[in-house]
Protein backbone atom coordinates (compact mmCIF):
# COMPACT_ATOMS: atom_id res chain seq x y z
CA UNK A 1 95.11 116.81 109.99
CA UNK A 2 97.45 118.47 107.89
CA UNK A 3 96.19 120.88 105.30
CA UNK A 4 97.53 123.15 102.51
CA UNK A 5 98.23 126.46 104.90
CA UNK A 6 100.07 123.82 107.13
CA UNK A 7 102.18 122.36 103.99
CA UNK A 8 102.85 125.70 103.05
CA UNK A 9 104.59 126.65 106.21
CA UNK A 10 106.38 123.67 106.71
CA UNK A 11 107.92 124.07 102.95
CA UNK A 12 109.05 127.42 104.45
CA UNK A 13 110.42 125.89 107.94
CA UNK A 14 112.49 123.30 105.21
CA UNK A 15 113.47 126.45 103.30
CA UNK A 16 115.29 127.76 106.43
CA UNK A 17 116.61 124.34 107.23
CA UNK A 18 118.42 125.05 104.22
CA UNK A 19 119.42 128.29 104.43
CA UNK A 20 121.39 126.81 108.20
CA UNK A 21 122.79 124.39 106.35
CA UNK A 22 123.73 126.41 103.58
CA UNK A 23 125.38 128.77 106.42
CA UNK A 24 127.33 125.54 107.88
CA UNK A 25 124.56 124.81 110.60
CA UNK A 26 122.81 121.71 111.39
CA UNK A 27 119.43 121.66 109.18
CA UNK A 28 116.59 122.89 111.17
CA UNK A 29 113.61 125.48 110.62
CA UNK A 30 110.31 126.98 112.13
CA UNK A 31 107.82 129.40 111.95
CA UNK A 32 105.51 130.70 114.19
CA UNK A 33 101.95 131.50 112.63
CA UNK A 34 99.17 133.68 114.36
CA UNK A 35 95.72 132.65 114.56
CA UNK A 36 94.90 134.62 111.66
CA UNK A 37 97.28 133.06 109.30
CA UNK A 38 99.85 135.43 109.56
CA UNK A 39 103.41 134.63 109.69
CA UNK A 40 104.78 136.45 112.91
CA UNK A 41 108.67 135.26 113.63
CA UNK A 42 110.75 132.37 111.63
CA UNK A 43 113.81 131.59 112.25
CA UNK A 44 116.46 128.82 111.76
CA UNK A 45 119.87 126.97 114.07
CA UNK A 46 122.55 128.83 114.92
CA UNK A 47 124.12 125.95 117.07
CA UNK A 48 127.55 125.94 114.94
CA UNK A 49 129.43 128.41 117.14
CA UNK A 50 128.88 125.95 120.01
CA UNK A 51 125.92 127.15 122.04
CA UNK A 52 123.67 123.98 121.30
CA UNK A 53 120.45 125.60 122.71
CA UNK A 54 120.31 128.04 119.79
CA UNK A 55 117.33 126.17 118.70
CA UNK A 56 114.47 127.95 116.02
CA UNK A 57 111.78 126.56 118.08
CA UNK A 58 113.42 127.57 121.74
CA UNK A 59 113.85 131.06 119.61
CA UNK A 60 110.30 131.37 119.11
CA UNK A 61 108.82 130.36 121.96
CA UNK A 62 110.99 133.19 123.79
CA UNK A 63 109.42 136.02 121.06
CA UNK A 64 106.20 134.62 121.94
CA UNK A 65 106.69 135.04 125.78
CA UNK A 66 108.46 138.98 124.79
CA UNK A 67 105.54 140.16 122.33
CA UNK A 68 102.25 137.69 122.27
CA UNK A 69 99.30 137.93 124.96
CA UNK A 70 98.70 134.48 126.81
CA UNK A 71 95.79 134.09 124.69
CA UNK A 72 97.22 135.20 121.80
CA UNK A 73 100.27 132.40 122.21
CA UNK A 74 97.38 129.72 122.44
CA UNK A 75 96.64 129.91 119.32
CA UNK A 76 99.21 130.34 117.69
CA UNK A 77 100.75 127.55 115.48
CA UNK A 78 104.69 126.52 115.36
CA UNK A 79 105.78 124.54 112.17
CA UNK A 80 109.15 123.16 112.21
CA UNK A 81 111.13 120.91 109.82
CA UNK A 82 111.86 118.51 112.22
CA UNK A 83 109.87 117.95 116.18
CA UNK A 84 110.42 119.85 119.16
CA UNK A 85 114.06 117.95 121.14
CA UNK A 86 113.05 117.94 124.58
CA UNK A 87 114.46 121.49 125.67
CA UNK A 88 112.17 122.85 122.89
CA UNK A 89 108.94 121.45 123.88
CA UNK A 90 109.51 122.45 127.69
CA UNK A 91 110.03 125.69 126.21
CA UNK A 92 106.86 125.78 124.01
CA UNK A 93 105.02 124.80 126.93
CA UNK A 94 105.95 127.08 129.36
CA UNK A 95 105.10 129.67 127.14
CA UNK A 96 101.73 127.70 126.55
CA UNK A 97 102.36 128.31 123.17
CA UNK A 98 99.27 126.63 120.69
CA UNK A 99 99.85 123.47 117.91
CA UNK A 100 103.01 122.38 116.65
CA UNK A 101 102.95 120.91 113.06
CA UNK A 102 106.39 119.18 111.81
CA UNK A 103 107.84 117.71 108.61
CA UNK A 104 109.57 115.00 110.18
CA UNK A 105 110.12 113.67 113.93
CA UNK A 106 112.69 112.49 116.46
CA UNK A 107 112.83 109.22 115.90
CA UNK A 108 112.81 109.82 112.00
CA UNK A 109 115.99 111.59 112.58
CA UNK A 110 117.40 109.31 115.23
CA UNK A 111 117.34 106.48 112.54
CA UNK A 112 118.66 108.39 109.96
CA UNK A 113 121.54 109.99 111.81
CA UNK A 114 122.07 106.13 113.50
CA UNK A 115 122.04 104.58 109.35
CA UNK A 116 124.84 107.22 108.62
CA UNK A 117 127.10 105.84 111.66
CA UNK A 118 126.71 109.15 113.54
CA UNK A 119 126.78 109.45 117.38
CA UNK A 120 123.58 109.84 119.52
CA UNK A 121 123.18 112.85 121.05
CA UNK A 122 123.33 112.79 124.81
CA UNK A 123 120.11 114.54 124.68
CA UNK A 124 117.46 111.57 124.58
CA UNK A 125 115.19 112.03 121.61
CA UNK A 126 111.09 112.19 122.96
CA UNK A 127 108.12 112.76 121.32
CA UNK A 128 106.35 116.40 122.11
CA UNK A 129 103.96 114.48 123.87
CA UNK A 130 105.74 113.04 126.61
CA UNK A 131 107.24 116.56 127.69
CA UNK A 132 104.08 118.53 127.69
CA UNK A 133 100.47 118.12 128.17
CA UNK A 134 97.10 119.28 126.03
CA UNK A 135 98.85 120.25 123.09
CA UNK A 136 97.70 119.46 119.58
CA UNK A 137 100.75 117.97 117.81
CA UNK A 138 100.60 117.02 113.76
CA UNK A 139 103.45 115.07 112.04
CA UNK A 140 105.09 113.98 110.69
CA UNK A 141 104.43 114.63 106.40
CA UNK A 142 105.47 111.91 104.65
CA UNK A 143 106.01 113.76 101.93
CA UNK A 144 108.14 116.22 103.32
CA UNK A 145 110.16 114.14 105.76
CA UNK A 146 111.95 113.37 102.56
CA UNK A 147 113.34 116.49 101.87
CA UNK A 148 114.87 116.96 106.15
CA UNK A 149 116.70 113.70 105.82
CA UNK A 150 118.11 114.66 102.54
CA UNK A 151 119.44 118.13 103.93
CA UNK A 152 120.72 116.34 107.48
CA UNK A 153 122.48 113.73 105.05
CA UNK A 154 124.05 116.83 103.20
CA UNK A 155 124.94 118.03 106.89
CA UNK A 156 126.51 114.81 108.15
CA UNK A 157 128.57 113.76 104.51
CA UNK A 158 130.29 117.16 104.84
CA UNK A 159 131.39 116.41 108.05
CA UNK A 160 133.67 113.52 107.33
């Protein structure tokens, strides 16, 4: 269930979704929380110089493995404007990193991107779940989902 610490940081992953768009990067956010509540890396894309793995959540998941204990990773929380692409999740679950909480999903954004008449990616879009095993997955916020596809039409109109 999503609660008001989990709304919190995924108004935070959107506010760096921003801030890569705002930079001329596709719109996309996270945060990695501690158990304790406290906020430990965040980060945003960097895929507009052409190195499309310069994922937040890919990001992350490689502090985690660099500076958190195996236990510590566990239960640890990711929140992320939009879910894990494939390449993300394997990444998150190598690392055995904890729950992943996200604004809006992959098939959210496959529909919107398909309404605006752009290309699929060649990467197929999966839920978490079908990458990786035994991990406790929330989304997507209705509320907030709102908000993503607003910022990836923003993206997309700027690019025509």
């Amino acid at each position: 269930m999503i609660n008001d610490t989990d709304l919190k940081h995924l108004r935070r992953c959107i506010e760096l979704a921003r801030a890569a768009l705002e930079a001329g990067d596709e719109p996309f956010g996270s945060v990695l929380v501690s158990a304790s509540g406290e906020v430990l890396a965040e980060d945003h894309n960097h895929v507009a110089g052409g190195d499309h793995t310069q994922h937040p959540e890919f990001a992350l998941a490689r502090w985690a493995a660099n500076n958190m204990t195996k236990e510590e990773r566990g239960k640890a929380t990711v929140y992320t404007s939009g879910e894990h692409c494939p390449m993300c999740a394997a990444a998150h679950g190598w690392v055995q990193l904890g729950r992943i909480v996200y604004a809006s999903s992959s098939a959210q954004l496959a529909q919107w991107l398909s309404d605006m008449g752009v290309a699929p990616s060649r990467v197929r879009n999966l839920p978490i779940q079908d990458v990786i095993r035994d991990t406790a997955v929330d989304g997507p916020v209705p509320e907030l989902a709102e908000q993503v596809r607003e910022l990836h039409r923003q993206f997309h109109a700027d690019k025509r």
